[in-house]
N, C-alpha and C. Protein backbone atom coordinates (compact mmCIF):
# COMPACT_ATOMS: atom_id res chain seq x y z
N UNK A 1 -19.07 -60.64 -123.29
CA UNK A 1 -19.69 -59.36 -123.47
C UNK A 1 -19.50 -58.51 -122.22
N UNK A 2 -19.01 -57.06 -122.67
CA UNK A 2 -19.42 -56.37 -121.32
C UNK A 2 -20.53 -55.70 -121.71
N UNK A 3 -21.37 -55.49 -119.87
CA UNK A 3 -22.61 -55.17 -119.84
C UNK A 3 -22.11 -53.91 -119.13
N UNK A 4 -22.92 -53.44 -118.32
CA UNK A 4 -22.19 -51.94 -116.68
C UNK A 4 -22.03 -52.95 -115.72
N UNK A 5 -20.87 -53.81 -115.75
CA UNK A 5 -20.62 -54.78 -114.75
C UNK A 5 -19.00 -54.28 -114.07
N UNK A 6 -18.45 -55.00 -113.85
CA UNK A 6 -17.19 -54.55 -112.80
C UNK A 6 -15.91 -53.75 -113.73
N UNK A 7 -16.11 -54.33 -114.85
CA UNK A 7 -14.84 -53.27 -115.81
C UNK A 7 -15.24 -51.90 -116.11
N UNK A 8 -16.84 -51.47 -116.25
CA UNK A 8 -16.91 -50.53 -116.56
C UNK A 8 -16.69 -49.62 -115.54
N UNK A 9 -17.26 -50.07 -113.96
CA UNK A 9 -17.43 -49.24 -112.88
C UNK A 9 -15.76 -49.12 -112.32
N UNK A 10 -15.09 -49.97 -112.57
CA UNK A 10 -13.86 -49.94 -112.36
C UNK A 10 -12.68 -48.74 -113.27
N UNK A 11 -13.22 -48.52 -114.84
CA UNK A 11 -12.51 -47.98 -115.71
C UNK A 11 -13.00 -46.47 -115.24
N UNK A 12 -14.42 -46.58 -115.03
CA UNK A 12 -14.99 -45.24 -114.52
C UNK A 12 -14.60 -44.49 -113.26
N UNK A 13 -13.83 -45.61 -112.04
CA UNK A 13 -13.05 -44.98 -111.39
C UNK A 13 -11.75 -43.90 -111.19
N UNK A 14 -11.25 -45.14 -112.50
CA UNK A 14 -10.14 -44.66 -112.38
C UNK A 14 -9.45 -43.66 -112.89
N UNK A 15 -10.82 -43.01 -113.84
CA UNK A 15 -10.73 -41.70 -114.14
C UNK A 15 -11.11 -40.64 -113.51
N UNK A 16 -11.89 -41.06 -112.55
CA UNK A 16 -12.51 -40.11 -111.31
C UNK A 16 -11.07 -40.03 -110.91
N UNK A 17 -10.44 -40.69 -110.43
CA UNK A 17 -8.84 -40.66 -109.72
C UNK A 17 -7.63 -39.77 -110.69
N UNK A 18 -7.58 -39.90 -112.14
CA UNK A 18 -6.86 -39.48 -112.73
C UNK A 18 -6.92 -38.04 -112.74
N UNK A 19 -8.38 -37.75 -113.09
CA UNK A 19 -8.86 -36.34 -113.11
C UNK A 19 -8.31 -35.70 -112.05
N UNK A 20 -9.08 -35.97 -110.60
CA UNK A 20 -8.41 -35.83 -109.59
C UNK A 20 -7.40 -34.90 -109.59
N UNK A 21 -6.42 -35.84 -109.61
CA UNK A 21 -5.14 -36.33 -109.53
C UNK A 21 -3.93 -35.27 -110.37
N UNK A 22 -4.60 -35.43 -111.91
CA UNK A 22 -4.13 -33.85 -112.63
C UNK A 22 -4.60 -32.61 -112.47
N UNK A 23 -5.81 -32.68 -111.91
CA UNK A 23 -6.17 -31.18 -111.44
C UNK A 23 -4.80 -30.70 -110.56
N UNK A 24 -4.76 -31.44 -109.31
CA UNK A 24 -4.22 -30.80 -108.17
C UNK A 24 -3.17 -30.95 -108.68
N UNK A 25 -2.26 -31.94 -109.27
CA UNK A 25 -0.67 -31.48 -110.25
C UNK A 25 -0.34 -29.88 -110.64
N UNK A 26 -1.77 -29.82 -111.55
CA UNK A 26 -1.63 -28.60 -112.40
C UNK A 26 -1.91 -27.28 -111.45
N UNK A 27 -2.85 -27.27 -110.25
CA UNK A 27 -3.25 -26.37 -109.63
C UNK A 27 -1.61 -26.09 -108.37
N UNK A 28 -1.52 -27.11 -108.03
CA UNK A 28 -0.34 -27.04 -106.82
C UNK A 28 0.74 -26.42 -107.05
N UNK A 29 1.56 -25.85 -108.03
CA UNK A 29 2.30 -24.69 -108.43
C UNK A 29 1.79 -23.07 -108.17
N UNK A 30 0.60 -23.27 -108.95
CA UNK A 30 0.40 -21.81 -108.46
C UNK A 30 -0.12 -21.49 -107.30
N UNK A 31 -0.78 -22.28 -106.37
CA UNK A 31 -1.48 -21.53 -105.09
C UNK A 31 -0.46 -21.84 -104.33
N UNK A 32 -0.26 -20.37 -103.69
CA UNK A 32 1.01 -20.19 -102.96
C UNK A 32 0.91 -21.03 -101.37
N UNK A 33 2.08 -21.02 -101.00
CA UNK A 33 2.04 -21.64 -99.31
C UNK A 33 2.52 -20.87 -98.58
N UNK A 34 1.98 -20.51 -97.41
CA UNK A 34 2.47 -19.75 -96.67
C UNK A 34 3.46 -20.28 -95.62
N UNK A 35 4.62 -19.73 -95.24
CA UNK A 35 6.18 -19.95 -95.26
C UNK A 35 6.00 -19.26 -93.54
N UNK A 36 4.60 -19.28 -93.11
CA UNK A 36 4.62 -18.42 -91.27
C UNK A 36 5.12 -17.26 -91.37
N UNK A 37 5.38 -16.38 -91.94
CA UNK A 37 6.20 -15.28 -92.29
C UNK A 37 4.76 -13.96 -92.25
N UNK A 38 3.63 -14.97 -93.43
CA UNK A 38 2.44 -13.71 -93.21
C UNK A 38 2.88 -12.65 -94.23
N UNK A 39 1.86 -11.78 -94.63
CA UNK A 39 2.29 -10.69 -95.17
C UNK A 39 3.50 -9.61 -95.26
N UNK A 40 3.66 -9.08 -95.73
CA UNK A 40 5.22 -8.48 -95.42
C UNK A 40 4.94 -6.94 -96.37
N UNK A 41 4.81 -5.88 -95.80
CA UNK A 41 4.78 -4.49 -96.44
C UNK A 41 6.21 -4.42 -97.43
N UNK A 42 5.62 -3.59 -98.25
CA UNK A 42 7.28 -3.64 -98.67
C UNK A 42 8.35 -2.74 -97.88
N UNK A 43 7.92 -1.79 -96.83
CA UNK A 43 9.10 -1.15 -96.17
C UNK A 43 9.84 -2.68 -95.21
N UNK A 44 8.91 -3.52 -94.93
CA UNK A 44 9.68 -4.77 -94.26
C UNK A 44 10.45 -5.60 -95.01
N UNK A 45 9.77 -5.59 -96.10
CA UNK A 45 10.87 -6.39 -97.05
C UNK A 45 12.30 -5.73 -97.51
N UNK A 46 12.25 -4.23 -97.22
CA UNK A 46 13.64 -3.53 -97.78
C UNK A 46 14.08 -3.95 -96.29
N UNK A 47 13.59 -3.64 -95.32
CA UNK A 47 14.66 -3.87 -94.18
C UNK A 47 15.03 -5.01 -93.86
N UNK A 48 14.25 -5.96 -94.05
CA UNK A 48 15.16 -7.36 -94.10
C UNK A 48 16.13 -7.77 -95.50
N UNK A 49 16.21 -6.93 -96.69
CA UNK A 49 17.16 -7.26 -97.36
C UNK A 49 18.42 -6.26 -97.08
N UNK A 50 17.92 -5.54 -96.14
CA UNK A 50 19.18 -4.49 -95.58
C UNK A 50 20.18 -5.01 -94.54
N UNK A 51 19.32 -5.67 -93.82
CA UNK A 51 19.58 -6.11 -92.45
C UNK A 51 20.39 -7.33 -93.23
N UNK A 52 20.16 -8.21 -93.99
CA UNK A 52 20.95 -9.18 -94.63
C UNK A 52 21.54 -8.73 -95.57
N UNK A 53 22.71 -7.67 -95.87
CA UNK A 53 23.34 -7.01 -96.78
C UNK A 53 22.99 -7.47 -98.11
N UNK A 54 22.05 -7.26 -98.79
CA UNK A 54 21.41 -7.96 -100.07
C UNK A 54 21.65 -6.34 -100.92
N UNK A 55 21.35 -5.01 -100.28
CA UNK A 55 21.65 -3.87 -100.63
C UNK A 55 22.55 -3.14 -99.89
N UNK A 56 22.94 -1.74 -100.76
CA UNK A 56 23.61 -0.89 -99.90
C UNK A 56 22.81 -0.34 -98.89
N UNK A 57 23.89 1.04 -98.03
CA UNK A 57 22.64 1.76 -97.48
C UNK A 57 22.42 2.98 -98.14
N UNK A 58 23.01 3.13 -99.25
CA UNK A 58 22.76 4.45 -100.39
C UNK A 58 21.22 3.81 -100.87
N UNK A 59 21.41 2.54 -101.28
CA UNK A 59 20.23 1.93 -102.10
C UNK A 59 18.58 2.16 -100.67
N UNK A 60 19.28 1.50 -99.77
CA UNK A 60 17.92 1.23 -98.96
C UNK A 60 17.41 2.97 -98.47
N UNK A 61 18.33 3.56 -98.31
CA UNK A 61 17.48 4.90 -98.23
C UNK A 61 17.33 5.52 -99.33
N UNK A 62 17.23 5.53 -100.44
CA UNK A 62 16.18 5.74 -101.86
C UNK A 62 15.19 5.21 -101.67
N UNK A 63 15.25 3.85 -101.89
CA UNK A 63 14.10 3.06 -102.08
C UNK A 63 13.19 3.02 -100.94
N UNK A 64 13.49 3.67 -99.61
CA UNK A 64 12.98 3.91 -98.49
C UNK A 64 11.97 4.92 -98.51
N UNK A 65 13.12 6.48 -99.24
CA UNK A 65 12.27 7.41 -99.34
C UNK A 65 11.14 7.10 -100.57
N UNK A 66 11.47 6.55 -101.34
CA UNK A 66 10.33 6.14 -102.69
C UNK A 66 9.13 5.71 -102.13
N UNK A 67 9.59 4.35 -100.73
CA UNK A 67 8.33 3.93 -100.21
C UNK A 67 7.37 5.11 -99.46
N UNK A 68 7.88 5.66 -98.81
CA UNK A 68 7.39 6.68 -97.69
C UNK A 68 6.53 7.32 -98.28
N UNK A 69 7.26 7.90 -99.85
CA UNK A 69 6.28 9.31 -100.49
C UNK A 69 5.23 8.14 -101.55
N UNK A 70 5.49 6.82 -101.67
CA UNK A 70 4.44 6.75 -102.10
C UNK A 70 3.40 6.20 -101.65
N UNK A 71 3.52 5.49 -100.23
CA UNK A 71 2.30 5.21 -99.34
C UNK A 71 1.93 6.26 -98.28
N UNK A 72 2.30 7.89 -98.49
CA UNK A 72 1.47 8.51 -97.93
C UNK A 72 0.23 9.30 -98.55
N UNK A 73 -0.83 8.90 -97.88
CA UNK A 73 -2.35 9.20 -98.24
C UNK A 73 -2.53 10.31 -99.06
N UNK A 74 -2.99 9.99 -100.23
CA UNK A 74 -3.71 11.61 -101.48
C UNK A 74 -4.92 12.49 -100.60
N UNK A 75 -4.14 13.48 -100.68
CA UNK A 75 -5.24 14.44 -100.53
C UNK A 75 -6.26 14.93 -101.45
């Protein structure tokens, strides 16, 4: 017979562990890691894909002026 003797407290572990265990599986994709890099505006992010020819410089000054006029303050 089992009673609440060593199989039960044992089976009851090992779902404490499983649970666990798939939480942080399922959670560890989405919460991001930070890479020391820190935040990055997006005018920094065009200039480091400039600076690493990822764009033209027709492209990075559009998308430059786009940034400018749209992070300056509403009156």
């Amino acid at each position: 017979m089992h009673f609440f003797g060593e199989s039960f407290w044992g089976m009851h572990f090992f779902w404490w562990i499983f649970w666990i265990a798939a939480m942080s599986l399922l959670f560890s994709p989405i919460t991001p890691i930070s890479q020391g890099r820190g935040w990055q505006t997006p005018l920094e992010i065009l200039q480091r894909r400039y600076a690493a020819s990822e764009i033209s410089t027709q492209e990075y000054e559009e998308r430059k002026a786009k940034i400018e006029r749209d992070t300056q303050p509403m009156k």
